[in-house]
N, C-alpha and C. Protein backbone atom coordinates (compact mmCIF):
# COMPACT_ATOMS: atom_id res chain seq x y z
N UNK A 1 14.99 4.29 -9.42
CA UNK A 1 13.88 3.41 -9.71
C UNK A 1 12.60 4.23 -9.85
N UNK A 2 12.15 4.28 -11.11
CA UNK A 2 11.04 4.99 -11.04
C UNK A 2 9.72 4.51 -10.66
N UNK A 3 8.66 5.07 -10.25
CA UNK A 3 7.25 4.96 -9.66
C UNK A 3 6.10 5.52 -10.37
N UNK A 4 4.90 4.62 -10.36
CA UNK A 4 3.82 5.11 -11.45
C UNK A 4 3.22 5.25 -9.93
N UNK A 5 2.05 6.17 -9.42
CA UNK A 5 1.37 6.81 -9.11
C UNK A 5 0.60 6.69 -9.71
N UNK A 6 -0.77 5.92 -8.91
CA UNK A 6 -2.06 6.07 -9.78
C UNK A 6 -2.72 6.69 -8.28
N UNK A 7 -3.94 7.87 -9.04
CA UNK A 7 -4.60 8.44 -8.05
C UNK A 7 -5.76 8.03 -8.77
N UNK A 8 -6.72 8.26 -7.66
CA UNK A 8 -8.02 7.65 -8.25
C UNK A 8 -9.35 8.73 -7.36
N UNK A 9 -8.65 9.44 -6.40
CA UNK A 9 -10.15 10.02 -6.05
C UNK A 9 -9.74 11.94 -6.71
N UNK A 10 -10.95 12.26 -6.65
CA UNK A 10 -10.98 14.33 -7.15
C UNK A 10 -10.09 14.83 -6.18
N UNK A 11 -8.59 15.56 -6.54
CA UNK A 11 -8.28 16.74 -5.59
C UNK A 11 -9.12 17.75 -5.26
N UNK A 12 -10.64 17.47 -5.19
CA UNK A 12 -11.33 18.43 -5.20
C UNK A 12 -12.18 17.64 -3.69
N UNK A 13 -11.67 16.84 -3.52
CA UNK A 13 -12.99 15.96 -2.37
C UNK A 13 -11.60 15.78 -1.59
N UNK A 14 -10.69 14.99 -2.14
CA UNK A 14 -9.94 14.71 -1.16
C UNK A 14 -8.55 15.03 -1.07
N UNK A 15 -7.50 14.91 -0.10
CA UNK A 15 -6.22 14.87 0.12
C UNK A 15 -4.79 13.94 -0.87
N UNK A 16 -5.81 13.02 -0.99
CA UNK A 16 -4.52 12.06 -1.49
C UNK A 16 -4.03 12.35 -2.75
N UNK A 17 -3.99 13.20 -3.66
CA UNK A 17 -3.84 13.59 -4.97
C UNK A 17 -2.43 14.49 -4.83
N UNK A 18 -2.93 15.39 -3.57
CA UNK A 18 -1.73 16.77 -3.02
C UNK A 18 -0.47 15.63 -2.63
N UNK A 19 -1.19 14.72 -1.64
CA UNK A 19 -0.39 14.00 -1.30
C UNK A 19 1.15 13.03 -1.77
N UNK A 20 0.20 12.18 -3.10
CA UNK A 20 0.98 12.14 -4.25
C UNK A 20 1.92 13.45 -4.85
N UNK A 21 1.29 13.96 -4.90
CA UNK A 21 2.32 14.93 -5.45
C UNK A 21 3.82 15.55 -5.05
N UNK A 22 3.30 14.95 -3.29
CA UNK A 22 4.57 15.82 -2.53
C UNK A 22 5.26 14.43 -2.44
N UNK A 23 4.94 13.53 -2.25
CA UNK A 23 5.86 12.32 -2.72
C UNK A 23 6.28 11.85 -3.89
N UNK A 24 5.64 12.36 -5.02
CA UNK A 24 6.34 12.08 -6.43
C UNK A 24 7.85 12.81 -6.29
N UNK A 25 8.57 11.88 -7.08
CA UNK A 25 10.24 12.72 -7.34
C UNK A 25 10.46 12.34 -8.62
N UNK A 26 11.28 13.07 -8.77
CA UNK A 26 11.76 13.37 -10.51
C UNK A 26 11.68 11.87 -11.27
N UNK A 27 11.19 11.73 -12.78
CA UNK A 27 11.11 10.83 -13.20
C UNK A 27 10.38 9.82 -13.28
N UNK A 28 9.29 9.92 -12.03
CA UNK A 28 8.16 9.23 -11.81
C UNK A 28 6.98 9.48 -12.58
N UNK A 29 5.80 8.77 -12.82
CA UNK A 29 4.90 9.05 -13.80
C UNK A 29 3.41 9.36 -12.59
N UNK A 30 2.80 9.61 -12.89
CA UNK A 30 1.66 10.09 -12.56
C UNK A 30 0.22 9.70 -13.28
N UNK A 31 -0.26 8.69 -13.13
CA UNK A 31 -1.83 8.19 -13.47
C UNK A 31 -2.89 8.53 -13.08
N UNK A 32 -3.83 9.37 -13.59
CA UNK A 32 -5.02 9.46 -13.12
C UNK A 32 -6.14 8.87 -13.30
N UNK A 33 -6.70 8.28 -12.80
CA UNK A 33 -8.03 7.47 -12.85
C UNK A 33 -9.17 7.72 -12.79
N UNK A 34 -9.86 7.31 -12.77
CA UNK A 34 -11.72 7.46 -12.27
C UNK A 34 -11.64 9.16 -12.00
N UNK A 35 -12.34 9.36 -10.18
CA UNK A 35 -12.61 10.64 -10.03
C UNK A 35 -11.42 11.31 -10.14
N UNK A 36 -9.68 11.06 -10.09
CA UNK A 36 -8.69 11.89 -10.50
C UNK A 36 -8.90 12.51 -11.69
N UNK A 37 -9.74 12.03 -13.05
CA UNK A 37 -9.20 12.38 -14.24
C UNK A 37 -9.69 14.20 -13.99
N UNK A 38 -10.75 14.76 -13.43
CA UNK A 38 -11.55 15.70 -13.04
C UNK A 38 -9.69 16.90 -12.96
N UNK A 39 -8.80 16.15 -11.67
CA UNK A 39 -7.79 17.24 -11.86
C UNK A 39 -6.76 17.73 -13.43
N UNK A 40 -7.40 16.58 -14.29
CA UNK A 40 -6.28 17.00 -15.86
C UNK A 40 -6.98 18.43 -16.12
N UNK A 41 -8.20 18.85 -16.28
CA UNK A 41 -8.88 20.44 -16.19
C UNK A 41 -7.97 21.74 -15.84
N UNK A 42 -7.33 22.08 -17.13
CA UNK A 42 -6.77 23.35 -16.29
C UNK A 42 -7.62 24.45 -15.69
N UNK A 43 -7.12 25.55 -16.10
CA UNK A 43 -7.72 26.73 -14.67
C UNK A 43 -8.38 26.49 -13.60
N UNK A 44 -7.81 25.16 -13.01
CA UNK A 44 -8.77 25.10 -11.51
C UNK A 44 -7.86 25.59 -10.76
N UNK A 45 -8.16 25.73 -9.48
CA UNK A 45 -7.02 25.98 -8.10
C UNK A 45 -5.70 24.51 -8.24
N UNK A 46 -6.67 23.51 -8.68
CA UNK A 46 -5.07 22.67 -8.58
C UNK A 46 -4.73 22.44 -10.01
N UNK A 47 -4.67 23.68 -10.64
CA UNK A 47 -3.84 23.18 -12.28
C UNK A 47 -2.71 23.45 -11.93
N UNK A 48 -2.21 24.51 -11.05
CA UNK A 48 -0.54 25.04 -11.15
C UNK A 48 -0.16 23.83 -10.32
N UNK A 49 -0.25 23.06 -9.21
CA UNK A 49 0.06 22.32 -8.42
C UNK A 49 1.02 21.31 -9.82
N UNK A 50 0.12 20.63 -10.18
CA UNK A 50 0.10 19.55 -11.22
C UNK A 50 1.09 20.36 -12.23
N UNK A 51 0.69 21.64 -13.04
CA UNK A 51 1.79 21.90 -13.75
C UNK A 51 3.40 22.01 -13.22
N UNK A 52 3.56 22.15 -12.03
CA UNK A 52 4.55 22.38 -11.44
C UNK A 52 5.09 21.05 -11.64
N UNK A 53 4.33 20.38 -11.22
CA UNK A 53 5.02 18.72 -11.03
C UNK A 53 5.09 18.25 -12.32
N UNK A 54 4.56 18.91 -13.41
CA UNK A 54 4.96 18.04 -14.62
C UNK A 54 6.54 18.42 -15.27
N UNK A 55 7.20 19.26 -14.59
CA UNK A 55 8.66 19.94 -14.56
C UNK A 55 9.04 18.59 -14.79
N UNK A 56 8.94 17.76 -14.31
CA UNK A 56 10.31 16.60 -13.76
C UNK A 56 9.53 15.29 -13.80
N UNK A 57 8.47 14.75 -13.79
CA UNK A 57 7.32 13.87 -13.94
C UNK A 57 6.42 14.38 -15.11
N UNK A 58 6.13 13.10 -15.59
CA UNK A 58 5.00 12.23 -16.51
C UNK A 58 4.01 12.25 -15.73
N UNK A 59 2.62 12.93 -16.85
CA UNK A 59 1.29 12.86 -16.11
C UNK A 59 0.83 12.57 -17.18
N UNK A 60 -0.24 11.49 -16.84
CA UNK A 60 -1.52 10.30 -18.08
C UNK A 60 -2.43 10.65 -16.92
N UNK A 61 -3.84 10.50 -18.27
CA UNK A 61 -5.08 10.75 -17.81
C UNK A 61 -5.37 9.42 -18.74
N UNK A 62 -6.77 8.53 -17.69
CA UNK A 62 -7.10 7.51 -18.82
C UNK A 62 -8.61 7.94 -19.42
N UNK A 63 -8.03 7.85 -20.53
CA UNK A 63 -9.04 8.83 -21.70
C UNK A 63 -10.69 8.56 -21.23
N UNK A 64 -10.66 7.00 -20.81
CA UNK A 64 -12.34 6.56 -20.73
C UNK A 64 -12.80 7.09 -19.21
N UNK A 65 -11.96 7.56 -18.48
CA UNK A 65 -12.70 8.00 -17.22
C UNK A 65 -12.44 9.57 -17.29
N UNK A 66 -11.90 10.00 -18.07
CA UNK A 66 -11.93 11.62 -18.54
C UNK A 66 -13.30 11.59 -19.51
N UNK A 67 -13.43 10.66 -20.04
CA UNK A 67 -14.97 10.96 -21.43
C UNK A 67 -16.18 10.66 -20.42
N UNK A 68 -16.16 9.70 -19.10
CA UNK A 68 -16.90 9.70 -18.74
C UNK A 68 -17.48 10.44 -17.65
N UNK A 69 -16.44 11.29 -17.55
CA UNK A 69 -17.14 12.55 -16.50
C UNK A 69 -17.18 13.55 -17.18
N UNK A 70 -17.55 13.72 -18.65
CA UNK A 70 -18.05 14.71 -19.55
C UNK A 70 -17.02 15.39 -19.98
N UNK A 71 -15.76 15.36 -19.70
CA UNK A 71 -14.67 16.08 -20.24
C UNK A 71 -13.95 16.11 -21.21
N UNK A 72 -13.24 16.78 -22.50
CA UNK A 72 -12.67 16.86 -23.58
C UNK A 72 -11.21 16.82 -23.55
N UNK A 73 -10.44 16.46 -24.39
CA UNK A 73 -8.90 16.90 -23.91
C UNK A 73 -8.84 18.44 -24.28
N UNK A 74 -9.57 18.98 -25.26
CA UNK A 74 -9.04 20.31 -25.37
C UNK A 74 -9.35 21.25 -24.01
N UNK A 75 -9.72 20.64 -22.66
CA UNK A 75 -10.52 21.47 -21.53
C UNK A 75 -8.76 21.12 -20.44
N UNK A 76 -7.72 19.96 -21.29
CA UNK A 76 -6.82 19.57 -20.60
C UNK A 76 -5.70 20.58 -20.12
N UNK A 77 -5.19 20.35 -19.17
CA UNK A 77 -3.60 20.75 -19.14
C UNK A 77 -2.80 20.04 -20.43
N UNK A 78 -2.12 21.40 -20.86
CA UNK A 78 -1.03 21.02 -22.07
C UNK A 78 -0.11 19.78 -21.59
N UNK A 79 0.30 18.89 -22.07
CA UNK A 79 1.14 18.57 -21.53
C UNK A 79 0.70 17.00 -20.71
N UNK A 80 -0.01 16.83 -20.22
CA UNK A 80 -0.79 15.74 -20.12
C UNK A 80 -1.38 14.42 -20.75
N UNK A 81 -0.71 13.20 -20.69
CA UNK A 81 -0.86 12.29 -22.16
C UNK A 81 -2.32 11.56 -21.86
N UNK A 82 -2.81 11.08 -22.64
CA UNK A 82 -4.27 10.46 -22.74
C UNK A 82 -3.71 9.05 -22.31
N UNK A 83 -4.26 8.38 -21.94
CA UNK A 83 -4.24 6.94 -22.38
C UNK A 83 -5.38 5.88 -22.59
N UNK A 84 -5.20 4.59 -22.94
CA UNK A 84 -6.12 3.56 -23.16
C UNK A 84 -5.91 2.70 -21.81
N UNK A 85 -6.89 1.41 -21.79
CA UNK A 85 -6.06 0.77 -20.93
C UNK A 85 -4.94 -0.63 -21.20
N UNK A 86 -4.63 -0.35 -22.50
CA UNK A 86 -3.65 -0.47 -22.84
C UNK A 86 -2.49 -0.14 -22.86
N UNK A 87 -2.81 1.39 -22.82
CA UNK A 87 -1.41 2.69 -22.09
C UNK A 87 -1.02 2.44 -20.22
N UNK A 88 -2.30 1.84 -19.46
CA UNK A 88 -2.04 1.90 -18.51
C UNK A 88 -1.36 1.01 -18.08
N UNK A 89 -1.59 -0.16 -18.86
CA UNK A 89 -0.41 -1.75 -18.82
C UNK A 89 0.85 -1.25 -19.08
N UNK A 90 0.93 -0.99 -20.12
CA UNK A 90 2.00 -0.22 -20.45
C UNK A 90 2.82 0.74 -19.49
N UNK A 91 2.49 1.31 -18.76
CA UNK A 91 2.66 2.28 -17.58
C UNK A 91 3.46 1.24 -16.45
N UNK A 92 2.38 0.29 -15.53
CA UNK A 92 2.78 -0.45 -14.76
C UNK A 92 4.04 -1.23 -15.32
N UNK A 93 4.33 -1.77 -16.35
CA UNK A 93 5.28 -2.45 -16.87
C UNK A 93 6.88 -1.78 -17.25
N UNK A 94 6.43 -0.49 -17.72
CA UNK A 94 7.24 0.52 -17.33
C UNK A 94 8.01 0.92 -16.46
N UNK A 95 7.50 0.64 -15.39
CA UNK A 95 7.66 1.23 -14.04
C UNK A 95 8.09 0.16 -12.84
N UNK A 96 9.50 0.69 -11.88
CA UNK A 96 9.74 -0.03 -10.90
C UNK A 96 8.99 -0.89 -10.25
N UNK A 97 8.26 0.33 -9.69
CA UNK A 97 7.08 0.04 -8.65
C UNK A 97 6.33 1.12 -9.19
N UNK A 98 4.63 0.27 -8.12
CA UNK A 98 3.47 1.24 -8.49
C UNK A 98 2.83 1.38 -7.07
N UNK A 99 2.37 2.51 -6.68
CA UNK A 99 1.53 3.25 -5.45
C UNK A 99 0.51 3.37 -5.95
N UNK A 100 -0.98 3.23 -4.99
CA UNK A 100 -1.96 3.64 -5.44
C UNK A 100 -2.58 4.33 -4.41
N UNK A 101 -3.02 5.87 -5.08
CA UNK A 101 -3.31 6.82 -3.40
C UNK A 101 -4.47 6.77 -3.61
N UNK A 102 -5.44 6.44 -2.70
CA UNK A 102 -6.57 6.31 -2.75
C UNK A 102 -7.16 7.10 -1.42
């Protein structure tokens, strides 16, 4: 049964992002939200974290809270899908169940 994971605060302020991560398992998707979209940014300290986990998991960034903290997709991790919030309906509906680490 797969699981969408939506994170919503910066792995840069807080815990719950790492957290998610060590509870995601194969096949699960990964949503980032609001202050999450900040971790789609590669070369930070947590790009390898996230690339690691995209081995076996789906990772979405939602495009309007990535544009609104000044960020581009070309600044993204490869590999990382955009979405609308139309993609994010799409996501939940998708998906078994949904967690939200906050």
């Amino acid at each position: 049964m797969a699981m969408l994971h939506i994170v919503n605060k910066s792995p840069f302020e807080r815990n719950a992002f790492k957290s998610c991560l060590d509870h995601a398992v194969a096949g699960d998707s990964i949503l980032m939200i609001e202050d999450a979209a900040v971790g789609a940014v590669d070369g930070t300290v947590f790009a390898d974290d996230l690339k690691a986990a995209m081995t076996d998991k789906s990772v979405y960034v939602l495009g309007g809270d990535l544009a609104a903290r000044g960020m581009s997709e070309d600044r993204m991790i490869d590999g990382i899908k955009v979405v609308d919030y139309a993609g994010f309906v799409d996501l939940t509906a998708d998906n078994d169940k949904t967690q939200s680490w906050v």
